[in-house]
Protein backbone atom coordinates (compact mmCIF):
# COMPACT_ATOMS: atom_id res chain seq x y z
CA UNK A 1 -47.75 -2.07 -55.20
CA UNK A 2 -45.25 -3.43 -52.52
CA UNK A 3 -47.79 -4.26 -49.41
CA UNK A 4 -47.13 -2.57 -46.05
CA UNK A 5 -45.92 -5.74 -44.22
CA UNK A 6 -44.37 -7.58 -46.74
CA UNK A 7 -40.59 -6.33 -44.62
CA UNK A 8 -42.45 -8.00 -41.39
CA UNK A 9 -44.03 -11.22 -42.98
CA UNK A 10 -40.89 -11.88 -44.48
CA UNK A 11 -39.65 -13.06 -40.98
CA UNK A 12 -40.62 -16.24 -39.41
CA UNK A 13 -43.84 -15.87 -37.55
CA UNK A 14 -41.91 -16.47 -34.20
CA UNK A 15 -39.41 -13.56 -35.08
CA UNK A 16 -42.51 -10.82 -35.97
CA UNK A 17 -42.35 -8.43 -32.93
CA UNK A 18 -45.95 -8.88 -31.80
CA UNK A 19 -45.75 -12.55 -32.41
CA UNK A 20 -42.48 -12.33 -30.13
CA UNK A 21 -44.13 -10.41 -27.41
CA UNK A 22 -46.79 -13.63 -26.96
CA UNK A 23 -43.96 -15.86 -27.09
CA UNK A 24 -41.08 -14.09 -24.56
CA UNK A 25 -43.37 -11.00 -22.71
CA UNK A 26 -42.00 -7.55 -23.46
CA UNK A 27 -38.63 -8.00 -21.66
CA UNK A 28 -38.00 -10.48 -24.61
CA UNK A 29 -37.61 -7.69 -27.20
CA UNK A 30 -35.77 -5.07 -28.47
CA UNK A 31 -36.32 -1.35 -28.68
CA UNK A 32 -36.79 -1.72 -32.00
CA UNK A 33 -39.28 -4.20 -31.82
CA UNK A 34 -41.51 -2.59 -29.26
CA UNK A 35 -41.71 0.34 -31.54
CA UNK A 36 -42.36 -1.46 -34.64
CA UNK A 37 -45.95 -2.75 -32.76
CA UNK A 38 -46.31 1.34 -31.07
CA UNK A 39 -46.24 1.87 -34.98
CA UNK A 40 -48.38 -0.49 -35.96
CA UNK A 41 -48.01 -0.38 -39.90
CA UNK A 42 -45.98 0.24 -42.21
CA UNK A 43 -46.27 1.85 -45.48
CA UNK A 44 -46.48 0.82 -48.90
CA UNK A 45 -42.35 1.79 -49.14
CA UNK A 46 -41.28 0.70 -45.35
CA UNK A 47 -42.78 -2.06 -42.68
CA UNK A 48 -43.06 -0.95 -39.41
CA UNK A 49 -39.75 -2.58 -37.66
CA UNK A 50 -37.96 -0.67 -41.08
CA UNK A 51 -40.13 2.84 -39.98
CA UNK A 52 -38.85 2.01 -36.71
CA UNK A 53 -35.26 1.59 -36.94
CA UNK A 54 -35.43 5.13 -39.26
CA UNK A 55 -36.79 6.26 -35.80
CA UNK A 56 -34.21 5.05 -33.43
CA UNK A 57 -31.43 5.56 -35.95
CA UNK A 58 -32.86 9.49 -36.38
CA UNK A 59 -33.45 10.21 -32.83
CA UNK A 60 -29.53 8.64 -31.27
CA UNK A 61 -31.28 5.55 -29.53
CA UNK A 62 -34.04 5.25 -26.93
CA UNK A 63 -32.21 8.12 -24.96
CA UNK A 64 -32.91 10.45 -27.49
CA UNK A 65 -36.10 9.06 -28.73
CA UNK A 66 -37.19 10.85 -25.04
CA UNK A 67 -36.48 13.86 -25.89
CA UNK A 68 -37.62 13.79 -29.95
CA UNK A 69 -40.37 16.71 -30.58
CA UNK A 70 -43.64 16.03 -32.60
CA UNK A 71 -42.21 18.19 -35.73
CA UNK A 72 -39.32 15.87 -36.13
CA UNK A 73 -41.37 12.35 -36.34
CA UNK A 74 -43.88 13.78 -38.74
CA UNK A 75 -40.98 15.09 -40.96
CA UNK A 76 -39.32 11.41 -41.45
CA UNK A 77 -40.50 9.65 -44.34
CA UNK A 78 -43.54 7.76 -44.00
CA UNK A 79 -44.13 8.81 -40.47
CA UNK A 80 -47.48 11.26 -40.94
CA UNK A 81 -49.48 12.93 -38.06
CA UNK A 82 -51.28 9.61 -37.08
CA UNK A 83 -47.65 7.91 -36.68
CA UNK A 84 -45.99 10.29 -34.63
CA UNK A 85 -48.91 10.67 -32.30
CA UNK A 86 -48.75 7.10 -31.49
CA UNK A 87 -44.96 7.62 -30.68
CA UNK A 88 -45.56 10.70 -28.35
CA UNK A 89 -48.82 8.81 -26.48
CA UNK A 90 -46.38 6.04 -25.64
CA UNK A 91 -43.54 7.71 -24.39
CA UNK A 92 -45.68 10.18 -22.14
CA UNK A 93 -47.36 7.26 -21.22
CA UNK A 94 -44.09 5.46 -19.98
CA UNK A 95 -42.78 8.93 -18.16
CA UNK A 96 -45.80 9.32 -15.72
CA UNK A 97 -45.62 5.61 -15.37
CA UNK A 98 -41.73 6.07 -14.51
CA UNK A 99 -42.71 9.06 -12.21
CA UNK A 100 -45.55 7.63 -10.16
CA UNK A 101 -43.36 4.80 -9.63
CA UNK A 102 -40.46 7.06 -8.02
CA UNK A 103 -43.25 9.00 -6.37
CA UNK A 104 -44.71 6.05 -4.70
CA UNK A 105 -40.93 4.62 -3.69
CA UNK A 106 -40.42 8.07 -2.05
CA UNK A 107 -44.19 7.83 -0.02
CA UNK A 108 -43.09 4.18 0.96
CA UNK A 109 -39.35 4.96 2.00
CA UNK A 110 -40.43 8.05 4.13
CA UNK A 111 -43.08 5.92 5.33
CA UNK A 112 -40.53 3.70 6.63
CA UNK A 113 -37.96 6.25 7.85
CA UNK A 114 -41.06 7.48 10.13
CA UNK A 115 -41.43 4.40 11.28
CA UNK A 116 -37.60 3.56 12.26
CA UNK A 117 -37.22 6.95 13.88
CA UNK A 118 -40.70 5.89 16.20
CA UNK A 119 -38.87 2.64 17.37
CA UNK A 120 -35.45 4.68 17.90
CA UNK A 121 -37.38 7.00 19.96
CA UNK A 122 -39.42 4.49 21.72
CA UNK A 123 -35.39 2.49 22.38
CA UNK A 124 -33.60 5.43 23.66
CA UNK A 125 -36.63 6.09 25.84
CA UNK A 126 -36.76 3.08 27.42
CA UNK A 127 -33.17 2.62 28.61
CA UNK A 128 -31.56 4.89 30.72
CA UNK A 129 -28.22 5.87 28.00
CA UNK A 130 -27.18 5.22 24.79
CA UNK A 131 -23.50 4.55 23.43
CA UNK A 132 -22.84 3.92 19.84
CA UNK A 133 -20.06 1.43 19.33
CA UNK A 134 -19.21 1.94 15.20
CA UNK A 135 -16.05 1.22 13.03
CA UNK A 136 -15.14 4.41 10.72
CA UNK A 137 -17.11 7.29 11.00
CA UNK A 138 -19.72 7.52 13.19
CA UNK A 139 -22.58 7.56 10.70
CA UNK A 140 -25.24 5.96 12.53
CA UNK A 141 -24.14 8.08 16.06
CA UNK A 142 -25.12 11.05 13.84
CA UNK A 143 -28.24 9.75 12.47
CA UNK A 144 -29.09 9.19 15.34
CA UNK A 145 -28.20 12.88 17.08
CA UNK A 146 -29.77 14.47 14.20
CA UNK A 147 -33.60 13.28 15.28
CA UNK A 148 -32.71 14.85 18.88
CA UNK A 149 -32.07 11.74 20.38
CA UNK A 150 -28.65 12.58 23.50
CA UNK A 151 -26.31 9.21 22.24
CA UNK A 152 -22.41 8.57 22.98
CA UNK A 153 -20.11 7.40 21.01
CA UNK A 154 -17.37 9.11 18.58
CA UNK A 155 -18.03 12.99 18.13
CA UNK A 156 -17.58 15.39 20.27
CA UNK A 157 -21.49 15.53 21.42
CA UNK A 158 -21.44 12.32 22.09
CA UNK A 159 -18.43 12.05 24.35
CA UNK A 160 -15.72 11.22 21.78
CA UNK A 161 -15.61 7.78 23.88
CA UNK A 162 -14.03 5.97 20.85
CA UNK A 163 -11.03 6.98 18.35
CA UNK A 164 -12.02 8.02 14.72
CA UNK A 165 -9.54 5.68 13.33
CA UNK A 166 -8.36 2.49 13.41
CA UNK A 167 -10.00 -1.26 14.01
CA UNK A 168 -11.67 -1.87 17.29
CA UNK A 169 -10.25 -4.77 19.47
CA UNK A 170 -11.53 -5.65 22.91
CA UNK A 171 -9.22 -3.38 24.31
CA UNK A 172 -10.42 -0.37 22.59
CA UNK A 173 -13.65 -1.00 23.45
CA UNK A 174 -13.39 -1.20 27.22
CA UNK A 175 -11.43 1.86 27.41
CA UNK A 176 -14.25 3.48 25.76
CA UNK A 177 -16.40 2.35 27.97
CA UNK A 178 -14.30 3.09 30.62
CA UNK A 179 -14.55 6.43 29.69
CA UNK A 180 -17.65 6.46 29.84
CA UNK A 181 -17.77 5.28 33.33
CA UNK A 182 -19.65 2.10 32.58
CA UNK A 183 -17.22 -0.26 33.55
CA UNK A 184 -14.32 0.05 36.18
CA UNK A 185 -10.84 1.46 35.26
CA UNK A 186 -8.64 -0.99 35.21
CA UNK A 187 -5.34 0.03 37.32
CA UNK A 188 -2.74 1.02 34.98
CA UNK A 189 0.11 -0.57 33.77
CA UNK A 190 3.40 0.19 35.54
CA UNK A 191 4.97 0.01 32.13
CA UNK A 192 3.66 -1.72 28.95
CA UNK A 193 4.93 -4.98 27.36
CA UNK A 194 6.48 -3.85 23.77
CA UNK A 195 7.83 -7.06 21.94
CA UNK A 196 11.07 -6.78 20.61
CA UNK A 197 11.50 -7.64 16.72
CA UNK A 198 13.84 -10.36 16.01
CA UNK A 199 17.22 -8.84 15.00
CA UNK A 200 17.42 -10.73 11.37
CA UNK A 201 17.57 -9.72 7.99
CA UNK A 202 15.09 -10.83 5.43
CA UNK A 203 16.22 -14.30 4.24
CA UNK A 204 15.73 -17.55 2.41
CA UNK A 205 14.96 -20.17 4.91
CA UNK A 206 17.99 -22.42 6.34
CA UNK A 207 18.43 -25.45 3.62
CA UNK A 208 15.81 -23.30 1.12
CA UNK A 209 16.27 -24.86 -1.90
CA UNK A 210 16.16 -21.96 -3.96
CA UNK A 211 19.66 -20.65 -2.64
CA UNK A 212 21.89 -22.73 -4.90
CA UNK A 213 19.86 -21.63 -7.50
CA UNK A 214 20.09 -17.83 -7.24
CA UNK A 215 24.27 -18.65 -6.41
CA UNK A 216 24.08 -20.17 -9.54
CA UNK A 217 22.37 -17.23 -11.32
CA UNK A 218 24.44 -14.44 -9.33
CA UNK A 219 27.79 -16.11 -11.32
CA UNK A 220 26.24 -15.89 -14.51
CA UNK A 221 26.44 -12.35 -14.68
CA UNK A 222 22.55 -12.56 -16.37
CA UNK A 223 20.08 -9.66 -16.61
CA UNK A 224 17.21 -11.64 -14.24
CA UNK A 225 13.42 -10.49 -14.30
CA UNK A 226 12.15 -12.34 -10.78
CA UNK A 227 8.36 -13.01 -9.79
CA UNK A 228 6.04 -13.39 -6.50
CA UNK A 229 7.25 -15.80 -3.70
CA UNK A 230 9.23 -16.16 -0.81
CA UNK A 231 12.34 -16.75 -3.98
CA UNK A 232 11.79 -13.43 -4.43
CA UNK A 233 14.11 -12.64 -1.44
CA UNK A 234 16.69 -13.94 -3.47
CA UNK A 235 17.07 -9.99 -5.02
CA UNK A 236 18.59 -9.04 -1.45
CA UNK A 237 22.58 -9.78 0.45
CA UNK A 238 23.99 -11.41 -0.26
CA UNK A 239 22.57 -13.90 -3.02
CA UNK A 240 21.54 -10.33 -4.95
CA UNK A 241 20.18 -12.65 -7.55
CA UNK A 242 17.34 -10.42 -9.19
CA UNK A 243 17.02 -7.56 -11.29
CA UNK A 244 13.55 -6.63 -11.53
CA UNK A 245 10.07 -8.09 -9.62
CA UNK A 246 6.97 -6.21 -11.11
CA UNK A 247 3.53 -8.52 -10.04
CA UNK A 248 2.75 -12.38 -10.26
CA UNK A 249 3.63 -14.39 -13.44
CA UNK A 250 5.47 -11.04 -15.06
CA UNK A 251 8.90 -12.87 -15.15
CA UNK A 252 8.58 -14.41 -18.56
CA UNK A 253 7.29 -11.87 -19.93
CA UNK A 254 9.20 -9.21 -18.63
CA UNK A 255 12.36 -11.14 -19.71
CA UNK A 256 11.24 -11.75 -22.98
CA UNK A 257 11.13 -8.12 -23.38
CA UNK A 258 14.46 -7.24 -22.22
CA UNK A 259 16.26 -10.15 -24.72
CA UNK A 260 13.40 -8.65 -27.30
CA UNK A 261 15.04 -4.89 -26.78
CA UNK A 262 18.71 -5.89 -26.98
CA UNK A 263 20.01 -6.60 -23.43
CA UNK A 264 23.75 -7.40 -24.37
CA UNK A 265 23.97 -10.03 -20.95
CA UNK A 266 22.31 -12.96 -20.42
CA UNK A 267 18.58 -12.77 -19.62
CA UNK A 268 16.66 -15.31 -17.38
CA UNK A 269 13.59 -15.42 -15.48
CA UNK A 270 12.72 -16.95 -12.34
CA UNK A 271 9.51 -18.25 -11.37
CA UNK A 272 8.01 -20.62 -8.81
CA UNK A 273 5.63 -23.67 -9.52
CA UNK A 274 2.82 -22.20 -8.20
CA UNK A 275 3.21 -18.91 -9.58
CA UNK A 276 3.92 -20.49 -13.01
CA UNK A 277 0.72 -22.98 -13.41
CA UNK A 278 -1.08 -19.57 -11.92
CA UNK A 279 0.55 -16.93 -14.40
CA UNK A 280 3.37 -18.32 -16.04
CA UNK A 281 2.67 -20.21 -19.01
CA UNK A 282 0.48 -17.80 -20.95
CA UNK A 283 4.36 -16.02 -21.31
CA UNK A 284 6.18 -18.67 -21.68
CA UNK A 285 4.05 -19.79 -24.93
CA UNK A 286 4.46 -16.32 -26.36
CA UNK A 287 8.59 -16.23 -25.80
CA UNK A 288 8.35 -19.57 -27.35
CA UNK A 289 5.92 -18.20 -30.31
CA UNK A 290 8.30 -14.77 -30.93
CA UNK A 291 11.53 -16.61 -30.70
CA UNK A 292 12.52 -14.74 -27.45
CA UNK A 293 16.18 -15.73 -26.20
CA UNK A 294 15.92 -16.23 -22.46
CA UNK A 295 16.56 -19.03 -19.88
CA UNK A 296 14.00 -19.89 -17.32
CA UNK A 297 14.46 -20.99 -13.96
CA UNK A 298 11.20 -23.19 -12.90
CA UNK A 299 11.49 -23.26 -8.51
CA UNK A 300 9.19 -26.39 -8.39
CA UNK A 301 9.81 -26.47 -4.77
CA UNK A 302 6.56 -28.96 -4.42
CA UNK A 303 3.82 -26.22 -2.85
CA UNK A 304 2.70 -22.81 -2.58
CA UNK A 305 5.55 -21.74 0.15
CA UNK A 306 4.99 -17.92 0.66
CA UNK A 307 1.31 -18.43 1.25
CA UNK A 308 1.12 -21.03 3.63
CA UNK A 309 2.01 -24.33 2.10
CA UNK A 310 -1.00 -25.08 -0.25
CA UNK A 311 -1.19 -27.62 -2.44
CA UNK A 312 -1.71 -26.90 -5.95
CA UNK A 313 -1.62 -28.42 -9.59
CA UNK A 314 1.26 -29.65 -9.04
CA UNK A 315 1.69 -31.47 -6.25
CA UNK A 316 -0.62 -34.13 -7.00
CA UNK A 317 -2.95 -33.43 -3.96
CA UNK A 318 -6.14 -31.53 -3.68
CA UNK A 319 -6.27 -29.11 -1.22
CA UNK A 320 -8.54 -31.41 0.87
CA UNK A 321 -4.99 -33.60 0.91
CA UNK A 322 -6.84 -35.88 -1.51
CA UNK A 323 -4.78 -37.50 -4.10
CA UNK A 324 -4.91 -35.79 -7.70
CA UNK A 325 -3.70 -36.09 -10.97
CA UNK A 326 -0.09 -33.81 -10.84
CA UNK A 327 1.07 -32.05 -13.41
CA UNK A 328 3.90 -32.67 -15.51
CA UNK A 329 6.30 -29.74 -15.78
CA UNK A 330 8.76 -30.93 -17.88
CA UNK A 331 6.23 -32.30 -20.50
CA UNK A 332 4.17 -29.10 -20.24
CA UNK A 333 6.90 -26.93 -21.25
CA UNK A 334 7.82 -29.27 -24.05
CA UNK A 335 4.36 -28.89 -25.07
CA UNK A 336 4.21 -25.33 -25.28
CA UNK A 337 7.36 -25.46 -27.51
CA UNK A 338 10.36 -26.06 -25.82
CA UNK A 339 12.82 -27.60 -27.04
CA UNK A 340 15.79 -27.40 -24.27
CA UNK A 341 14.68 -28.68 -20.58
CA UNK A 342 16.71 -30.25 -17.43
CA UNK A 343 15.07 -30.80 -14.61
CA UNK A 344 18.50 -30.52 -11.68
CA UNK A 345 18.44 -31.43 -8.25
CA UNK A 346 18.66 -27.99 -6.53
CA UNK A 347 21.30 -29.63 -3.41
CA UNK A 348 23.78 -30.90 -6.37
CA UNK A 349 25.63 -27.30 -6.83
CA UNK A 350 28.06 -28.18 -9.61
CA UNK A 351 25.63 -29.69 -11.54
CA UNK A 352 23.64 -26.45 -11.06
CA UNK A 353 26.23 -24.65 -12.52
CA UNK A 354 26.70 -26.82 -15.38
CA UNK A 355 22.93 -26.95 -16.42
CA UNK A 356 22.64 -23.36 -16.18
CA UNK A 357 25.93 -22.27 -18.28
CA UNK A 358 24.13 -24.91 -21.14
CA UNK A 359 20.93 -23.20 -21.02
CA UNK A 360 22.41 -19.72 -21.33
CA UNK A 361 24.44 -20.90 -24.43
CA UNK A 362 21.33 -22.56 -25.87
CA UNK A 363 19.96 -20.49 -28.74
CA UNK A 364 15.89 -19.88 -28.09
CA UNK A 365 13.57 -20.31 -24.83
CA UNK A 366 15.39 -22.62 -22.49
CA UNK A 367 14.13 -24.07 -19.36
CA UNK A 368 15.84 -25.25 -16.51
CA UNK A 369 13.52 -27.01 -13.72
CA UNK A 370 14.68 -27.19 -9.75
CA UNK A 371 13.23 -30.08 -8.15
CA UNK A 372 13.50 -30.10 -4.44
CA UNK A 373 10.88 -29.86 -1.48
CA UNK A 374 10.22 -26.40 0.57
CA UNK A 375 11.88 -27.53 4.01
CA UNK A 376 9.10 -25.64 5.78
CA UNK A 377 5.73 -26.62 3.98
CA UNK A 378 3.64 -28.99 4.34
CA UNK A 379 6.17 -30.83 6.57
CA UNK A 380 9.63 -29.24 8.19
CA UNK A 381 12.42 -31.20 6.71
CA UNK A 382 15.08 -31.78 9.28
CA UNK A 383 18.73 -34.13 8.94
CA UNK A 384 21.78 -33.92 10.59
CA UNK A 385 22.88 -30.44 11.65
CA UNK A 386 26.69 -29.97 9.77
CA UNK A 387 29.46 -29.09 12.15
CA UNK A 388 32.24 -26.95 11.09
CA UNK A 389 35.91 -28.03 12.42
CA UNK A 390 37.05 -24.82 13.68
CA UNK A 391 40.86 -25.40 13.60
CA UNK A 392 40.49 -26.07 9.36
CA UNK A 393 38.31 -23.00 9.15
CA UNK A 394 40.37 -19.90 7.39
CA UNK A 395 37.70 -17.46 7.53
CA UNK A 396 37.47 -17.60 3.68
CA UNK A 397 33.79 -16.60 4.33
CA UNK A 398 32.47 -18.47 0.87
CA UNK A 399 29.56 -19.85 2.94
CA UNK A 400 28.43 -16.98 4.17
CA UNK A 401 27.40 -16.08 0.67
CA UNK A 402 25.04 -18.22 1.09
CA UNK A 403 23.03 -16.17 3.12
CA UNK A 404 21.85 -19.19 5.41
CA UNK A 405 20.57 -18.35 8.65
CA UNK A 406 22.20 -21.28 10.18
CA UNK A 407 25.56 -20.11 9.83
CA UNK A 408 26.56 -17.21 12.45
CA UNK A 409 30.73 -15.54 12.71
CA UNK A 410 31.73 -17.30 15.82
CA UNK A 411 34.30 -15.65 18.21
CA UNK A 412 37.33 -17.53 16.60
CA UNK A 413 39.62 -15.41 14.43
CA UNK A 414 42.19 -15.93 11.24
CA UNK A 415 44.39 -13.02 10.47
CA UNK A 416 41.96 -10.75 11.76
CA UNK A 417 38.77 -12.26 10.13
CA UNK A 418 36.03 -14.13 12.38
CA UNK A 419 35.37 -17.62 11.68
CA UNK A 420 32.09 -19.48 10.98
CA UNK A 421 29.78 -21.58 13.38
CA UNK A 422 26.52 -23.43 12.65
CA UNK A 423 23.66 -23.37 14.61
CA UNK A 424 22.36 -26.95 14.88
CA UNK A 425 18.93 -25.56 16.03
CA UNK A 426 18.85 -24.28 12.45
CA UNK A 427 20.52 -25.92 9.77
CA UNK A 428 18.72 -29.41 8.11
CA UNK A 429 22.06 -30.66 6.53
CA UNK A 430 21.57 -29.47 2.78
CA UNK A 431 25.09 -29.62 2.49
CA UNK A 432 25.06 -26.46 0.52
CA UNK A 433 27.93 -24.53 2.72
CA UNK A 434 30.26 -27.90 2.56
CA UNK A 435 30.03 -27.52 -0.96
CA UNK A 436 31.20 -24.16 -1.21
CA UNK A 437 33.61 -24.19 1.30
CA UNK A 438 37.26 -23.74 0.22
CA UNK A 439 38.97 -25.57 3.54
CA UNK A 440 36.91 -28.45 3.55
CA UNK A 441 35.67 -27.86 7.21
CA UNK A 442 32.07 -28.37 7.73
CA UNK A 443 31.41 -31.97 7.84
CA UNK A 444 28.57 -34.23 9.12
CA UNK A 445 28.93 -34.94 13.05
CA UNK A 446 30.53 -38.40 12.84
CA UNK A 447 32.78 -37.23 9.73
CA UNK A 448 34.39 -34.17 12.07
CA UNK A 449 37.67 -34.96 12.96
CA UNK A 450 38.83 -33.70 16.44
């Protein structure tokens, strides 16, 4: 005959539940366990863990062992009067435990709610008005009415001293309390200061050296999925140099999908330096790994631009300003599987060109990398403001396509079109706009002729 524990003593002595208990206390176990020692013993055909598991396994888990009835334990095989008793005692014994504990939160918390509304009373009572300055709704103002205590603040009973929406500021505040006659009014204002928004459309910086890029891309033709940065401007006039911008690091991926579905045009993806070490290269493995046919344009512009100039990865600074190992882009994205990658200088325009109608023509993933500073972050990069030689201008209006804030019409006309002027407050002498222009008249200061 097959002894009652032989299923339990076949375990190590540290794994037997009541062994287990000694070792790691009750919490230690599972329900399984602490049901095998309710049980007790087995029988000659199960061990108590096995009788238990039947138990569990019968009754849905320990949410429906709760609710089992006495006629179903006896019924299981092996189980018996004695058996299911045990079960029962246990679980009653655990529900009045559960319920005196509840009962003797509740005794404790109204305890201490009589106890806060004694020192509310004995506050209100000893000052000579109460005003209830709260955010949002006016949750404690109401706690507070509803024990009969007369308080100010947002409702109606209480003054409405303070608006229901909105952040307070200093401002907001006095006038409340102004209201309230706690403070003197202030005289008014014979007519409030609005500021005026800056009349300017949403740009790329003067000298940004993302701008030749996105010229570059806009002559292509290309399908382009775009990311998260300040590049992302790049989709608006005039560079109109995206298709599609759906959250951070989705470039890649997004692209991928289009050459994956059929786009008949070219399909690239832009994406910062930032953006990629943060989102990027998870996608760009996976276009690599499915053979995807897309070119993407890496902005290493040195830092995290739209954010406020952090350092990152990348840069080979901490963002203490320490010094830090920097990571390689060009020999990361030959390690994930690349086989095609240029790294261009983003100021060099024809050479822009030129990289980019190689990459498109390459077969696979290609990458091209830009490698020029922001000219805002962490320092402002400033050379010599260009001039533009008015008499050789002919209005041809090439830069303007650049979309530079520097460059402004001027009041000078040919046939009928306004020429260009550059603002010297503005432009860092990128030489982008002398490289586009078709007259050859925007020159360095000492190379203007008169």
């Amino acid at each position: 005959m097959k002894h009652p524990e032989d299923g339990v003593k076949r375990l190590s002595p540290d794994d037997r539940p009541r062994e287990k208990l000694g070792r790691v206390g009750a919490s230690g176990l599972g329900d399984n366990e602490l049901l095998a020692i309710v049980i007790g013993a087995g029988t000659p055909e199960a061990s108590a863990l096995a009788l238990a598991n039947t138990v569990l396994s019968t009754a849905g888990g320990l949410h429906g062992l709760l609710r089992v009835g006495r006629e179903e334990l006896v019924n299981l095989r092996g189980f018996g009067q004695a058996r299911a008793a045990q079960v029962l005692a246990a679980i009653e014994l655990g529900r009045r435990g559960f319920t005196v504990a509840i009962n003797y939160r509740s005794s404790e918390a109204a305890a201490a709610d009589a106890v806060a509304a004694d020192l509310l009373r004995g506050f209100c009572a000893s000052v000579q008005r109460v005003i209830v300055v709260e955010e949002l709704e006016p949750l404690i103002e109401r706690e507070l009415q509803s024990l009969g205590l007369a308080v100010a603040g947002k409702t109606a009973a209480g003054g409405a001293l303070f608006p229901r929406t909105g952040e307070f500021s200093p401002e907001v505040v006095r006038a409340g309390f102004e209201k309230a006659g706690v403070v003197p009014a202030r005289a008014p204002r014979a007519a409030p200061w609005i500021p005026q928004p800056v009349v300017r459309p949403p740009v790329l910086c003067a000298g940004c050296p993302h701008t030749s890029m996105f010229m570059a891309v806009r002559a292509t033709g290309a399908r382009v999925a775009g990311d998260i940065g300040c590049y992302t401007l790049g989709a608006l006039d005039p560079l109109r140099g995206l298709d599609t911008s759906v959250a951070m690091g989705c470039s890649i991926g997004v692209a991928a999908g289009m050459a994956r579905a059929g786009e008949s045009r070219p399909v690239l993806a832009t994406i910062g330096d930032s953006t990629f070490l943060h989102a990027g290269l998870p996608a760009l493995i996976d276009a690599v790994y499915n053979g995807a046919d897309i070119t993407v344009l890496l902005l290493d512009n040195h830092t995290t631009a739209m954010t406020g100039g952090q350092d990152h990865a990348g840069t080979g600074r901490t963002l203490r300003g320490e010094p830090a190992p920097r990571v390689d882009f060009e020999a990361l994205v030959r390690a994930a599987g690349v086989t095609w990658v240029r790294k261009v200088d983003s100021y060099d325009l024809a050479v822009v060109h030129q990289t980019l109608r190689e990459a498109i023509a390459h077969r696979g993933v290609s990458v091209v990398i830009s490698d020029r500073p922001c000219v805002i972050d962490p320092v402002r990069i400033k050379g010599p403001a260009l001039q533009v030689v008015e008499p050789q201008c002919n209005a041809c209006q090439s830069c303007m396509n650049l979309g530079c804030p520097a460059l402004t019409w001027s009041e000078a006309t040919f046939e009928g079109r306004h020429k260009v002027k550059i603002d010297a407050s503005l432009c860092i002498g990128c030489s982008l706009c002398a490289q586009v222009c078709t007259a050859d008249c925007i020159r360095a200061p000492e190379a203007t002729l008169q």
